[in-house]
C-alpha atoms as a PDB file:
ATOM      1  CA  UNK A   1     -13.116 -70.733-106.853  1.00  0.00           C
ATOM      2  CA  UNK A   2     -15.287 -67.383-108.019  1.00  0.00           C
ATOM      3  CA  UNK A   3     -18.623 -68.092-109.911  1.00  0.00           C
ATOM      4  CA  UNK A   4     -16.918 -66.251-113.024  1.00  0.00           C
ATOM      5  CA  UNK A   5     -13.906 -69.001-112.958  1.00  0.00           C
ATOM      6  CA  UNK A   6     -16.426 -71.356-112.738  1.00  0.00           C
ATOM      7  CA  UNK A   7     -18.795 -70.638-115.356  1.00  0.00           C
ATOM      8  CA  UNK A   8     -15.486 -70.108-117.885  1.00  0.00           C
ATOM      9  CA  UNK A   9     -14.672 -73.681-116.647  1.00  0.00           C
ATOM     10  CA  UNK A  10     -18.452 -74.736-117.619  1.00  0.00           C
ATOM     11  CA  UNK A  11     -18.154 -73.315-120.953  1.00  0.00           C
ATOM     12  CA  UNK A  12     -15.274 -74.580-122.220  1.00  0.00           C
ATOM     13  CA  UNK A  13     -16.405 -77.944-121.042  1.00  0.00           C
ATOM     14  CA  UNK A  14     -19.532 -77.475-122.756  1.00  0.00           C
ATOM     15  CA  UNK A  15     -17.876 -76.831-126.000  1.00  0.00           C
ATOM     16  CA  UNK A  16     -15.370 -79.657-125.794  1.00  0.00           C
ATOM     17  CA  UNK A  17     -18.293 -82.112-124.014  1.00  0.00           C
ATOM     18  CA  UNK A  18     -20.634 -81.049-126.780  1.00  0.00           C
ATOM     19  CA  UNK A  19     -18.838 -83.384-129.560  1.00  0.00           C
ATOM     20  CA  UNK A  20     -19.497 -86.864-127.432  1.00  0.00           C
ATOM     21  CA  UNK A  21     -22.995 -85.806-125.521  1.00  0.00           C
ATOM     22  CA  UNK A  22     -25.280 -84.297-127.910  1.00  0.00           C
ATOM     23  CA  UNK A  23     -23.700 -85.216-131.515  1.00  0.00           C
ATOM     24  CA  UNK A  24     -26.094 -87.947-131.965  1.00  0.00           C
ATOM     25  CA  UNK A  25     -29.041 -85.050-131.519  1.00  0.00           C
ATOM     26  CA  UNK A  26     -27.080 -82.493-134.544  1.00  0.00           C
ATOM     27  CA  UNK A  27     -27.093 -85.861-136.810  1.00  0.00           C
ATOM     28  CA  UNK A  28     -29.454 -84.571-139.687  1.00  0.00           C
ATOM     29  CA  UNK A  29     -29.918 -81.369-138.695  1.00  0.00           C
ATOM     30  CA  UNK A  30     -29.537 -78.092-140.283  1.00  0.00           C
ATOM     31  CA  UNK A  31     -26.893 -75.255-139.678  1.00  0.00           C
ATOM     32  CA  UNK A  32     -29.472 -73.137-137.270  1.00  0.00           C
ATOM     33  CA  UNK A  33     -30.727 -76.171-134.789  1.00  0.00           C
ATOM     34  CA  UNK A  34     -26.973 -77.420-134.609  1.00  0.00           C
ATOM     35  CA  UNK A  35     -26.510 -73.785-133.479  1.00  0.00           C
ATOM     36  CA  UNK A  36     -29.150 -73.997-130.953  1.00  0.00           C
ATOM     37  CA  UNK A  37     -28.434 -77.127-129.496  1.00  0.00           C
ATOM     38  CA  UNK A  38     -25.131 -76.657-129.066  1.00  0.00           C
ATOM     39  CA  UNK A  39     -25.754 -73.021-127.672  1.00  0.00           C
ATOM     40  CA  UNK A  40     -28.486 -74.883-125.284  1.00  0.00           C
ATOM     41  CA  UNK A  41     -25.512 -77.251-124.153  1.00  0.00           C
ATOM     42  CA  UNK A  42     -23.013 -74.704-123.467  1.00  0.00           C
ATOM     43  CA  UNK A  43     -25.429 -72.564-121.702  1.00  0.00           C
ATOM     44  CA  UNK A  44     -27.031 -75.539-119.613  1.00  0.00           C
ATOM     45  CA  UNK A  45     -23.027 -76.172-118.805  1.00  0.00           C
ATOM     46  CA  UNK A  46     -22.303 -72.295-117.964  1.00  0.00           C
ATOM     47  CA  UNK A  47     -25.427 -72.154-115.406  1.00  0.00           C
ATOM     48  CA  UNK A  48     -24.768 -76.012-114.130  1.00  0.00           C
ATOM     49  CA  UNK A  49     -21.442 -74.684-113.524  1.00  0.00           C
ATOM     50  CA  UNK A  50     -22.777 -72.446-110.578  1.00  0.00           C
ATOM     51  CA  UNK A  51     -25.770 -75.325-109.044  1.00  0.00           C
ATOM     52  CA  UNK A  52     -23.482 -76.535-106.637  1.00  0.00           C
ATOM     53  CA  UNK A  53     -22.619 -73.370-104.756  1.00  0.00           C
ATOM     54  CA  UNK A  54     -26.606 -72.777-104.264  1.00  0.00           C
ATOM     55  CA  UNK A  55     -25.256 -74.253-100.554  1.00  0.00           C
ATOM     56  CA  UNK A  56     -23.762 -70.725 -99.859  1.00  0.00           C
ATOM     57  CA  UNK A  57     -26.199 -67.814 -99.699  1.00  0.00           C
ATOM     58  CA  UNK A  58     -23.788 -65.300-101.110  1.00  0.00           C
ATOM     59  CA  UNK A  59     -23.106 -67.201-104.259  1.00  0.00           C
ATOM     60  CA  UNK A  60     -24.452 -65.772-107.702  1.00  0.00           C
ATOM     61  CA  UNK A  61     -27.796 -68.480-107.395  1.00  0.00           C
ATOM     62  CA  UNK A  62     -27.657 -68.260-104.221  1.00  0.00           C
ATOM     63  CA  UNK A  63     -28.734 -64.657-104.396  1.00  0.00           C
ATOM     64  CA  UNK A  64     -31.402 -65.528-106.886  1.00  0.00           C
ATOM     65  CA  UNK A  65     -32.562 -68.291-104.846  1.00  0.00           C
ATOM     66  CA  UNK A  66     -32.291 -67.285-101.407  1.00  0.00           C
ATOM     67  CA  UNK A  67     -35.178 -68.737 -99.722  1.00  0.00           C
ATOM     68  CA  UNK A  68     -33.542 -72.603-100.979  1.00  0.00           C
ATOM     69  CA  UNK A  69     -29.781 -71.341-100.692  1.00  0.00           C
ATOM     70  CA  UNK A  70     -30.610 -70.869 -96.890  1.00  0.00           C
ATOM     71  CA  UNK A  71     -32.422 -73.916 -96.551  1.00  0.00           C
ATOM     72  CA  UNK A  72     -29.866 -75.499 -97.694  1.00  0.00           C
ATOM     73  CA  UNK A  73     -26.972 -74.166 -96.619  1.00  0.00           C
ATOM     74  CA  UNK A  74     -29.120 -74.672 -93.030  1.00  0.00           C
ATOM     75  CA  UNK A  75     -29.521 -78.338 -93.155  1.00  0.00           C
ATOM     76  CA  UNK A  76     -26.398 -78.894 -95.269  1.00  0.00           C
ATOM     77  CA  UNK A  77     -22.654 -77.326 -94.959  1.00  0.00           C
ATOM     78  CA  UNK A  78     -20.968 -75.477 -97.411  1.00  0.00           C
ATOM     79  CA  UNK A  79     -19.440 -78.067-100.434  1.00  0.00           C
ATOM     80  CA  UNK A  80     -20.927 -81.238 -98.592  1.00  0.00           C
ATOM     81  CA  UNK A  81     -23.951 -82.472-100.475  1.00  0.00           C
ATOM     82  CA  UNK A  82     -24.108 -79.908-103.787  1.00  0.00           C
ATOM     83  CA  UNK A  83     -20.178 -80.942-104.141  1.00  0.00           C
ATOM     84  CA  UNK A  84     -20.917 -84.694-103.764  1.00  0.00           C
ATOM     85  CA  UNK A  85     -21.305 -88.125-105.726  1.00  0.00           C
ATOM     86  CA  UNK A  86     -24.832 -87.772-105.243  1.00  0.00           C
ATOM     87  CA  UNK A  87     -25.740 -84.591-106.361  1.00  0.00           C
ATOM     88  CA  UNK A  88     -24.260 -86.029-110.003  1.00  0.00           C
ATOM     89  CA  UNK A  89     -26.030 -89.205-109.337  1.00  0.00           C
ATOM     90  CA  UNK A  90     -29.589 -86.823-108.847  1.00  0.00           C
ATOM     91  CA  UNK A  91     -28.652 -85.482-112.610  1.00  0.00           C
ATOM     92  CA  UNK A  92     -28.426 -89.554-113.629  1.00  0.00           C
ATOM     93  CA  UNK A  93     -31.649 -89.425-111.865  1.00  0.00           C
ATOM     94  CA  UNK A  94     -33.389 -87.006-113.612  1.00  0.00           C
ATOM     95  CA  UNK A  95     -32.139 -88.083-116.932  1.00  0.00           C
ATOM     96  CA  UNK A  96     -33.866 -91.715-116.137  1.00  0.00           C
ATOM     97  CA  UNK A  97     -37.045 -89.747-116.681  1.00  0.00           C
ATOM     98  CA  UNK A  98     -36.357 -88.660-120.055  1.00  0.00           C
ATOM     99  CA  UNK A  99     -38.244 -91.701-121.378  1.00  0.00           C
ATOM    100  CA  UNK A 100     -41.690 -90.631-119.659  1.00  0.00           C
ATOM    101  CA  UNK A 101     -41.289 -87.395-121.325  1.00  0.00           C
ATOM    102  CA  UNK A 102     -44.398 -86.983-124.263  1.00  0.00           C
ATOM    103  CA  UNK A 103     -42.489 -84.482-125.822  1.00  0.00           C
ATOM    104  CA  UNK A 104     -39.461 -83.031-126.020  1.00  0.00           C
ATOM    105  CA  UNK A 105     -36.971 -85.309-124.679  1.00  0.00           C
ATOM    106  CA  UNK A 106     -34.186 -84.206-127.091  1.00  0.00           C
ATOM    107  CA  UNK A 107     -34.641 -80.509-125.596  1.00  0.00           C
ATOM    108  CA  UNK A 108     -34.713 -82.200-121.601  1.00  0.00           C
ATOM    109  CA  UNK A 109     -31.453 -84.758-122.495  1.00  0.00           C
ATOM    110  CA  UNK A 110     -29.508 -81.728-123.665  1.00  0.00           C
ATOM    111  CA  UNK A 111     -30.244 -78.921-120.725  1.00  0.00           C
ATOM    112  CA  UNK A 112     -30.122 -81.972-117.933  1.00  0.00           C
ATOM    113  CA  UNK A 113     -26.549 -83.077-119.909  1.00  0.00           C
ATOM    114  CA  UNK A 114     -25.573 -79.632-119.663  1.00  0.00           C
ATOM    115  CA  UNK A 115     -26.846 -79.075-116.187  1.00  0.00           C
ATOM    116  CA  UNK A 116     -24.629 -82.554-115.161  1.00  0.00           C
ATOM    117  CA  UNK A 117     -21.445 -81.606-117.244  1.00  0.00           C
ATOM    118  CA  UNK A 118     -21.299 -78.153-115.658  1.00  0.00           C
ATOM    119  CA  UNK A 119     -22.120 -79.813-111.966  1.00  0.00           C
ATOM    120  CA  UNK A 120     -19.440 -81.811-112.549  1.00  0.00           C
ATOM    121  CA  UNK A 121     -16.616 -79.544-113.754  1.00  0.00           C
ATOM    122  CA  UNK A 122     -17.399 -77.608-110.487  1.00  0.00           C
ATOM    123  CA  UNK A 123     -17.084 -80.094-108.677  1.00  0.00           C
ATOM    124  CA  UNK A 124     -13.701 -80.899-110.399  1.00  0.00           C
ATOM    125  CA  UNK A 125     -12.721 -77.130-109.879  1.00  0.00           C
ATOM    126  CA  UNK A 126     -13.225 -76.976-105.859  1.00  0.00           C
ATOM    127  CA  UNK A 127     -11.164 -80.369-105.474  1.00  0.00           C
ATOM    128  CA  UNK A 128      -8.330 -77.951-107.007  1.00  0.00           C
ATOM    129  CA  UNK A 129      -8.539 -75.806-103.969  1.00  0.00           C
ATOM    130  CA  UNK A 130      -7.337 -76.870-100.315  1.00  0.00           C
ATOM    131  CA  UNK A 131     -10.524 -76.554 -99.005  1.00  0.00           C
ATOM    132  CA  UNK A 132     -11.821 -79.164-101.178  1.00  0.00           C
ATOM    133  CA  UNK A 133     -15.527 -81.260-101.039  1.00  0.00           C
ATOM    134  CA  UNK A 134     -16.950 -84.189 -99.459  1.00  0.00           C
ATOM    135  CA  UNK A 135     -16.939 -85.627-102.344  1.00  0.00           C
ATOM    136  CA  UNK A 136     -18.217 -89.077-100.842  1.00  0.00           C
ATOM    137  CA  UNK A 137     -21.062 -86.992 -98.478  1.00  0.00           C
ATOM    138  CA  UNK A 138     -22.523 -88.118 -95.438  1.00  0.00           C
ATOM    139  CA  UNK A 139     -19.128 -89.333 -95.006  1.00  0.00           C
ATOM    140  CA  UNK A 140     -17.104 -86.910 -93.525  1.00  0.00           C
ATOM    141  CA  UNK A 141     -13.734 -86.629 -95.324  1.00  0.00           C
ATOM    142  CA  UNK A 142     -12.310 -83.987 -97.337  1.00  0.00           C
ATOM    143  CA  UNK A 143     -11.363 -84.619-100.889  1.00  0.00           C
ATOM    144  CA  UNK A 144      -8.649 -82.333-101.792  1.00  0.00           C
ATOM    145  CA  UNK A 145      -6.182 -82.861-105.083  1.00  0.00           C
ATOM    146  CA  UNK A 146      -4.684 -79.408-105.120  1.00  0.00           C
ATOM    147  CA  UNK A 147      -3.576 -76.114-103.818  1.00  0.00           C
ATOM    148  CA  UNK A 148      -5.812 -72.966-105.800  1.00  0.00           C
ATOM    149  CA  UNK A 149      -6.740 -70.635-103.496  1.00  0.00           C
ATOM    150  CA  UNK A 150      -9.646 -68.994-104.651  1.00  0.00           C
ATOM    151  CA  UNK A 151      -8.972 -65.675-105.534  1.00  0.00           C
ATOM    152  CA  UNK A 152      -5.648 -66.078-105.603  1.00  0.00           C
ATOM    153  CA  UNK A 153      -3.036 -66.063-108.636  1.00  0.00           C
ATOM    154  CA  UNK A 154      -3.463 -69.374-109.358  1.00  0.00           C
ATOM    155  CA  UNK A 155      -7.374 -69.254-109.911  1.00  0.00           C
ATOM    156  CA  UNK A 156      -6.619 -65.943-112.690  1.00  0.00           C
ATOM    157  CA  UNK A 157      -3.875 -68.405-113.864  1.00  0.00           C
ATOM    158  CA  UNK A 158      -6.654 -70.948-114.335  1.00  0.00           C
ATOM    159  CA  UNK A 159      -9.209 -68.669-115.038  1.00  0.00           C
ATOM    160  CA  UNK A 160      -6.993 -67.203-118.270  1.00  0.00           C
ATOM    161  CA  UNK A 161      -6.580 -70.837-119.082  1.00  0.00           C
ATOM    162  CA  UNK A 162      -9.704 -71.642-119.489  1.00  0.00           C
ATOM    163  CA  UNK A 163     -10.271 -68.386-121.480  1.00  0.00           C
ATOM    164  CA  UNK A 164      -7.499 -69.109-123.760  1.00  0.00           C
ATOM    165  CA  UNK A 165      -8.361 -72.653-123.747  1.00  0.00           C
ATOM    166  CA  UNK A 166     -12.150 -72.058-125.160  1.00  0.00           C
ATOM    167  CA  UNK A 167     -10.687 -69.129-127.471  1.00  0.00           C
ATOM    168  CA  UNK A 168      -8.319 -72.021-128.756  1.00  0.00           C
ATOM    169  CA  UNK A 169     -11.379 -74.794-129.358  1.00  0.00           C
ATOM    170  CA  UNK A 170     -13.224 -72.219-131.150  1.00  0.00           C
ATOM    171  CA  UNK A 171     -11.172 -71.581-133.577  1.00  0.00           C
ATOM    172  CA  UNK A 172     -10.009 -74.848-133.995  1.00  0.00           C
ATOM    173  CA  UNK A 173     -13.126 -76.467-134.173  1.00  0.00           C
ATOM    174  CA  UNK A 174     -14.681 -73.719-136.897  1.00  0.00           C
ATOM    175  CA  UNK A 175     -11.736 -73.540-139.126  1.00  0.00           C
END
């Protein structure tokens, strides 16, 4: 899939993940921090959304990264590790460490949620395509569910979906 399907996919995650991730952080508080926080999600979603292609050099971080998207993609394979169980479990990880935090943590819990939810829905996306990841990396089996060929008609299909989809939620959800 394209990094612009992707980050649409990241979004509207975002906005539907928001209501059972960070709820118990807009409990109390006022119209403008809700905002925020829930802007913070979406974003950290958007931008997690595009962390597991880092493993190609031409991808969108992988061009603002290049030094760690070649190191990577050198010692790694395209959608091996970055597409795998254990690139969510590092997110688990690094939301463990929330507790050590002095300050804060509310702020780190919602961009690492949003960084996880957005890892993930990639991850969902690519195991659309026939390509798809090794999901269950070092082992060395493909994990495909579906036919999408990126850049093809059924990734604009998807891609308006998700477009519609979030356009949908919004108004919904602020009606």
């Amino acid at each position: 899939m394209k990094a612009m399907t992707h980050q649409r996919a990241g979004l509207c995650t975002g906005l539907v993940a928001h209501a059972y991730f960070i709820s118990p952080f807009l409990e109390g508080a006022n119209i403008g921090s809700r905002l925020f926080m829930i802007t913070l999600f979406c974003l950290s979603t958007t931008i997690g959304a595009l962390i597991p292609d880092i493993d190609s050099p031409s991808s969108l971080l992988g061009r603002f990264f290049p030094w760690l998207s070649r190191f990577i993609a050198k010692v790694f394979k395209h959608r091996t590790l970055t597409h795998s169980l254990l690139s969510i479990f590092a997110f688990l990880y690094l939301l463990s460490l929330r507790g050590r935090l002095d300050y804060g943590e509310s702020f780190y819990t919602i961009v690492v949620l949003g960084l996880m939810v957005g890892h993930i829905s990639h991850i969902l996306l690519d195991l659309l395509t026939p390509q798809g990841v090794l999901l269950f990396f070092p082992l060395p089996f493909k994990v495909s569910i579906g036919r999408i060929k990126t850049g093809a008609l059924g990734e604009t299909l998807f891609h308006r979906a998700m477009l519609l989809t979030t356009a949908v939620y919004l108004i919904y959800r602020w009606l």
